[in-house]
PDB file of N, CA and C in Angstrom:
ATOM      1  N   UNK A   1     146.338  93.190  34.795  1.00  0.00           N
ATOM      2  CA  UNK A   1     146.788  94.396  35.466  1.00  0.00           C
ATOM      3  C   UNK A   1     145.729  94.799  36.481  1.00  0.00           C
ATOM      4  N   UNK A   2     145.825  95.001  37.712  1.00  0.00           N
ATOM      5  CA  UNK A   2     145.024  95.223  38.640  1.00  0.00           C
ATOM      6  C   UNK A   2     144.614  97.033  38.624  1.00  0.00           C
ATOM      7  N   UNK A   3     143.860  97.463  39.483  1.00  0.00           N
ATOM      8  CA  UNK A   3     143.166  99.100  39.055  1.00  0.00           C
ATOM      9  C   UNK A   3     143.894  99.390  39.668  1.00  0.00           C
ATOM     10  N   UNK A   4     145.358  98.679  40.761  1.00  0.00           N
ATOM     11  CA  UNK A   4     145.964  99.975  41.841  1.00  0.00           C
ATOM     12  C   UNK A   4     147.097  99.863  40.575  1.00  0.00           C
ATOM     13  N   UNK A   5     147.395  99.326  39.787  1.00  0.00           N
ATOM     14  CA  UNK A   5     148.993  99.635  38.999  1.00  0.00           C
ATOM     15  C   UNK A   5     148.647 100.475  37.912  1.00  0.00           C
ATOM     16  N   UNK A   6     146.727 100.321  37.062  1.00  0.00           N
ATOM     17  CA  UNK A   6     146.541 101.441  36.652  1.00  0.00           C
ATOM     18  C   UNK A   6     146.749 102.511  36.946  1.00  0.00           C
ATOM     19  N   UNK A   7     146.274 102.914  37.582  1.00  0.00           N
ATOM     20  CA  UNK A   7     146.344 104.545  38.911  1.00  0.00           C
ATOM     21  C   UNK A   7     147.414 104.394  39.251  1.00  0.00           C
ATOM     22  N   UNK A   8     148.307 104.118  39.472  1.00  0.00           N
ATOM     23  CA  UNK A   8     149.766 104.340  39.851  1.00  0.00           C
ATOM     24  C   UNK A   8     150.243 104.644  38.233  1.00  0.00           C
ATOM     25  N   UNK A   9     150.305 103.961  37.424  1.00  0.00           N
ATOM     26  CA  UNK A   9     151.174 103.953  36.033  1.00  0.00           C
ATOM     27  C   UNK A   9     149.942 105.161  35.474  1.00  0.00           C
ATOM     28  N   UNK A  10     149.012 105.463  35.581  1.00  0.00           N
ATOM     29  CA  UNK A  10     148.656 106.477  34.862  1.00  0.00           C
ATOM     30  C   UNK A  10     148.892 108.288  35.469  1.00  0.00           C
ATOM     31  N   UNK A  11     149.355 107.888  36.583  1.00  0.00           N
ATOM     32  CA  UNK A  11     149.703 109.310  37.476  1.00  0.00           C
ATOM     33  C   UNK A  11     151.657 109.583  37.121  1.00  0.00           C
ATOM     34  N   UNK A  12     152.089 108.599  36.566  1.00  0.00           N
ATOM     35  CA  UNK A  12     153.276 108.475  36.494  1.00  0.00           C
ATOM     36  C   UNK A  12     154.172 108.513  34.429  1.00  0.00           C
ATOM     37  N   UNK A  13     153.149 108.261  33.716  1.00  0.00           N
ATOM     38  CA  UNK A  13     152.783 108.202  32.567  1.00  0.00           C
ATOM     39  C   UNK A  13     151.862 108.863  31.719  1.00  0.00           C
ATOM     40  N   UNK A  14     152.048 109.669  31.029  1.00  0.00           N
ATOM     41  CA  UNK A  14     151.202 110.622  29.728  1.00  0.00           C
ATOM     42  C   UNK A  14     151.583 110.134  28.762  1.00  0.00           C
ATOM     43  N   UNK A  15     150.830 109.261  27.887  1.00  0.00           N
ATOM     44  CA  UNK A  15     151.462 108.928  26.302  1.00  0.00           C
ATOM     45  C   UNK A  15     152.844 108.501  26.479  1.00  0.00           C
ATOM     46  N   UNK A  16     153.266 109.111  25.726  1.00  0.00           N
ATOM     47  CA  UNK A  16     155.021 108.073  26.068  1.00  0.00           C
ATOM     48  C   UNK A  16     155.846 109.002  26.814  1.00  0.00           C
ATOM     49  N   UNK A  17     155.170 109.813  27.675  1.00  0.00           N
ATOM     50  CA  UNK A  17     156.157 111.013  28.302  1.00  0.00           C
ATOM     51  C   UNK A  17     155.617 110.502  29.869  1.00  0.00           C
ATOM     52  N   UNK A  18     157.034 110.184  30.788  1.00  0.00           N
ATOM     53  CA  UNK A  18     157.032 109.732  32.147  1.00  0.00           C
ATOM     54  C   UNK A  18     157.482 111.184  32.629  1.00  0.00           C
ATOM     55  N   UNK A  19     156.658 111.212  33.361  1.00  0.00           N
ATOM     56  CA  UNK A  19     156.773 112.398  34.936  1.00  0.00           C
ATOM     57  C   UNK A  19     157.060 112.259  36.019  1.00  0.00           C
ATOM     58  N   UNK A  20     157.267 112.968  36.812  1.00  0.00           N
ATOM     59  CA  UNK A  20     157.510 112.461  38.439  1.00  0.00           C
ATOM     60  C   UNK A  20     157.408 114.286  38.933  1.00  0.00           C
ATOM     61  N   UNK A  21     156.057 114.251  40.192  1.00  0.00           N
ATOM     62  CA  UNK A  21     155.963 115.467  40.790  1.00  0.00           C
ATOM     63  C   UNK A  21     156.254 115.487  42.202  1.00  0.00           C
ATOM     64  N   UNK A  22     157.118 116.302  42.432  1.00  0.00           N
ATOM     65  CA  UNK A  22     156.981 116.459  44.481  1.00  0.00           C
ATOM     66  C   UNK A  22     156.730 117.542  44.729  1.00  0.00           C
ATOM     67  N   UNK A  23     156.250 118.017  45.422  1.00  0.00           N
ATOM     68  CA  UNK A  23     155.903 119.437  46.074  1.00  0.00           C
ATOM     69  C   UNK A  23     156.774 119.306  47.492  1.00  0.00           C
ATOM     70  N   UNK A  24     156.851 120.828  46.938  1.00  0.00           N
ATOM     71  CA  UNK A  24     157.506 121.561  48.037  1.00  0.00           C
ATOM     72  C   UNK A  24     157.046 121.536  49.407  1.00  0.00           C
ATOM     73  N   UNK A  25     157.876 122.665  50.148  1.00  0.00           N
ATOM     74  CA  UNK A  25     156.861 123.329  51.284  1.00  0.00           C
ATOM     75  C   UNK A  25     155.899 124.130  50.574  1.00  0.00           C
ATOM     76  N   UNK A  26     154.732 124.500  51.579  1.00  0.00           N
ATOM     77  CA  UNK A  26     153.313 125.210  50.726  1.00  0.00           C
ATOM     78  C   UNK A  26     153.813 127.093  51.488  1.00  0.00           C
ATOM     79  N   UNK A  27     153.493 127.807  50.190  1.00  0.00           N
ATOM     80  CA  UNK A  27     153.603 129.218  50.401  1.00  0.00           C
ATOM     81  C   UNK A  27     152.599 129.891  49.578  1.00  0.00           C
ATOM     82  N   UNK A  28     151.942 130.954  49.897  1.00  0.00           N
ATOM     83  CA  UNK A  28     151.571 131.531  49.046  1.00  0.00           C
ATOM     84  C   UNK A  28     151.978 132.123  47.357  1.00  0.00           C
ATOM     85  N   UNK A  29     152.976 131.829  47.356  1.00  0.00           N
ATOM     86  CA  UNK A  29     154.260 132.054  46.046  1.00  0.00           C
ATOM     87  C   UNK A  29     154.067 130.741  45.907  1.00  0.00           C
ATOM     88  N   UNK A  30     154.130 129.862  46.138  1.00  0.00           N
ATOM     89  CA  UNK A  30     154.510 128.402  46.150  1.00  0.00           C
ATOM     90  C   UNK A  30     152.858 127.818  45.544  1.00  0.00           C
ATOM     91  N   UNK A  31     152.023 128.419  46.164  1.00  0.00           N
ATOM     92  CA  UNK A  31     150.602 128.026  45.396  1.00  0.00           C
ATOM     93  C   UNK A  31     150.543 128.297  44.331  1.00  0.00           C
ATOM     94  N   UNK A  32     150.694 129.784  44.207  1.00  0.00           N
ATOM     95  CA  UNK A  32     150.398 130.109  42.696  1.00  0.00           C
ATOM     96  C   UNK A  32     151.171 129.924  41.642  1.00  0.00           C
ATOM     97  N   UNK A  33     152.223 129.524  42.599  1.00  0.00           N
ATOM     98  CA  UNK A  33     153.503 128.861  41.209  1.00  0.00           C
ATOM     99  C   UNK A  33     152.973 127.599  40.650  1.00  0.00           C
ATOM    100  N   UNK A  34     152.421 126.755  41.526  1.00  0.00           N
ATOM    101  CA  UNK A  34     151.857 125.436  41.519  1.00  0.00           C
ATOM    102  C   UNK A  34     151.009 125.341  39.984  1.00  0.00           C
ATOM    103  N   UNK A  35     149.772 126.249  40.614  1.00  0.00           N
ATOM    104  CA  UNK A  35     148.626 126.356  39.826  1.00  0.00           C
ATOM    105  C   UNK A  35     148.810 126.979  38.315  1.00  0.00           C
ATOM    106  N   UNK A  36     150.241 127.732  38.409  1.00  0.00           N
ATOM    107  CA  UNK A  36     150.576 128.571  36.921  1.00  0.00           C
ATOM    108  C   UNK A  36     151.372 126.856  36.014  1.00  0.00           C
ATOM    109  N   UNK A  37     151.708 126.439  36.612  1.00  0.00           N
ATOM    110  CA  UNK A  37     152.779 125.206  36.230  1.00  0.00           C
ATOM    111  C   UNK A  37     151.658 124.182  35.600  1.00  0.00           C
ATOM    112  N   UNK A  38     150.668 124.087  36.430  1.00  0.00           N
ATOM    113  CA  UNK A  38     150.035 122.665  36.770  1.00  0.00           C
ATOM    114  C   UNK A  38     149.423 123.580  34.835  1.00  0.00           C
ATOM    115  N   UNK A  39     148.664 124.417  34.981  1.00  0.00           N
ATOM    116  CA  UNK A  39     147.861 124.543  34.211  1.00  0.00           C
ATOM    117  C   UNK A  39     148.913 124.725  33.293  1.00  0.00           C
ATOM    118  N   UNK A  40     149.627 125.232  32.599  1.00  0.00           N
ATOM    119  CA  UNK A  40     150.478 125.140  31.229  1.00  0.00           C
ATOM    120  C   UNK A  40     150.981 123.487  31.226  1.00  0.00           C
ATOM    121  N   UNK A  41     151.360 123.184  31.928  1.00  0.00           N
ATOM    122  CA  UNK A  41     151.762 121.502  31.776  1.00  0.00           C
ATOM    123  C   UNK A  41     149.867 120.786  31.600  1.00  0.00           C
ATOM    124  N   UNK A  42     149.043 120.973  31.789  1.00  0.00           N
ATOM    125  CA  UNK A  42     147.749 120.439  31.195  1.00  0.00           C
ATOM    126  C   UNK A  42     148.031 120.842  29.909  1.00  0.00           C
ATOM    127  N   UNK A  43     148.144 122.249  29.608  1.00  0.00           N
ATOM    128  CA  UNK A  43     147.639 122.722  28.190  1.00  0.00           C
ATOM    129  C   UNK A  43     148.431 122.199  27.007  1.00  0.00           C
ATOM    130  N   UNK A  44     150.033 121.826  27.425  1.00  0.00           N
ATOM    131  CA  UNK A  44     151.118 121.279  26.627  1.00  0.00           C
ATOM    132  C   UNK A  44     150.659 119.697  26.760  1.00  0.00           C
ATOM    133  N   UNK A  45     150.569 119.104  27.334  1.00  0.00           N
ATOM    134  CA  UNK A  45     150.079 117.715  27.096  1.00  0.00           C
ATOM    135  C   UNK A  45     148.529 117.225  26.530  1.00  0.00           C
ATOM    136  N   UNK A  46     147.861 117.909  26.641  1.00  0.00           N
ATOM    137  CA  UNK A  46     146.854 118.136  25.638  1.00  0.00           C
ATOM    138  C   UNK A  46     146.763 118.272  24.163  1.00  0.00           C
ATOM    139  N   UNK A  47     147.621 119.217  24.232  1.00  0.00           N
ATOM    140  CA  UNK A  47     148.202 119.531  22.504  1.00  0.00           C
ATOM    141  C   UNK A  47     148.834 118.651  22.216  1.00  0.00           C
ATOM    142  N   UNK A  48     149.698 118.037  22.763  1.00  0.00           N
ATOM    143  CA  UNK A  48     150.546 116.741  22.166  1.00  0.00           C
ATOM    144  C   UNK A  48     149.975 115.376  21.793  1.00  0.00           C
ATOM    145  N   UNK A  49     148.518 115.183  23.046  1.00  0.00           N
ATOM    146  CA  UNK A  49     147.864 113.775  22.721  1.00  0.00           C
ATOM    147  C   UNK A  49     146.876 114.520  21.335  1.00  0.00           C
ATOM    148  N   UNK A  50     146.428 115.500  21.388  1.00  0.00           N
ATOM    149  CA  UNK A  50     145.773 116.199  20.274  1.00  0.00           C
ATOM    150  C   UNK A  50     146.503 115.956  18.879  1.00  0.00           C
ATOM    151  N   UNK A  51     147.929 116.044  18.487  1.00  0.00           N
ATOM    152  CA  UNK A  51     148.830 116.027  17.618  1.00  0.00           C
ATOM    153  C   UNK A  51     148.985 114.321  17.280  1.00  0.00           C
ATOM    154  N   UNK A  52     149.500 113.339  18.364  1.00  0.00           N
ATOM    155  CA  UNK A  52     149.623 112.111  17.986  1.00  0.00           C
ATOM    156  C   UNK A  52     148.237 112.020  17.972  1.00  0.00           C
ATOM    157  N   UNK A  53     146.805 112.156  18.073  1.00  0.00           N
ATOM    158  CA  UNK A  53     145.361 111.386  17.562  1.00  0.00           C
ATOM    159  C   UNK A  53     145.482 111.558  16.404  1.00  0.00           C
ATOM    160  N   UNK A  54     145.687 113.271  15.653  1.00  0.00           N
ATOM    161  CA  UNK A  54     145.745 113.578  14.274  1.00  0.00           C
ATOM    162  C   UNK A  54     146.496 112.785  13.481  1.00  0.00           C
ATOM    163  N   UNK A  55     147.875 112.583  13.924  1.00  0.00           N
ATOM    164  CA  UNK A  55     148.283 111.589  13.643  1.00  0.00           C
ATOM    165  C   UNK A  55     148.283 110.386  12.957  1.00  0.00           C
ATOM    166  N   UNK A  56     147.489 109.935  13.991  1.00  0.00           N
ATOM    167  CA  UNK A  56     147.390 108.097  13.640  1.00  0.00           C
ATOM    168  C   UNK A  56     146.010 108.591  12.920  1.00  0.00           C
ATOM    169  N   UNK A  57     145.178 109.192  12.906  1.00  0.00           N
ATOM    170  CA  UNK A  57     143.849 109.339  11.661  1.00  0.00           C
ATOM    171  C   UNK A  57     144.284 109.415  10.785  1.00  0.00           C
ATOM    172  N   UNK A  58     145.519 110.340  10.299  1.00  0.00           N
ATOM    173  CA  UNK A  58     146.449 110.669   8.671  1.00  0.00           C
ATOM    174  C   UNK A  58     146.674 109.206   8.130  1.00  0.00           C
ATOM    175  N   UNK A  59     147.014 108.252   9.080  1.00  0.00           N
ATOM    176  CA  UNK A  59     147.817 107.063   8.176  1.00  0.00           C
ATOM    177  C   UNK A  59     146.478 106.173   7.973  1.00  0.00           C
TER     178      UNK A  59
END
């Protein structure tokens, strides 16, 4: 696997959950919508790779 299909498949892939982002036009509403989104979608995928590590340590 070469480092450009890494970086492509890892911007496109979280654990077993596939994404796909486009942005809009840019607005001031449109930023801070961005930045409210971006950061709860960090905090929910965090908790989830957090949950499957616990996980696979249990078995």
């Amino acid at each position: 696997m070469t480092t450009d299909t890494v970086k492509r498949d890892a911007m496109e892939r979280v654990g077993k959950f596939e994404i796909r982002i486009d942005r809009g036009d840019s607005t001031p509403e449109a930023t801070t919508r961005w930045a409210r989104r971006a950061e709860a979608l960090s905090v929910w995928l965090l908790d989830e790779w957090k949950r499957e590590i616990a996980g696979k340590g249990a078995c």
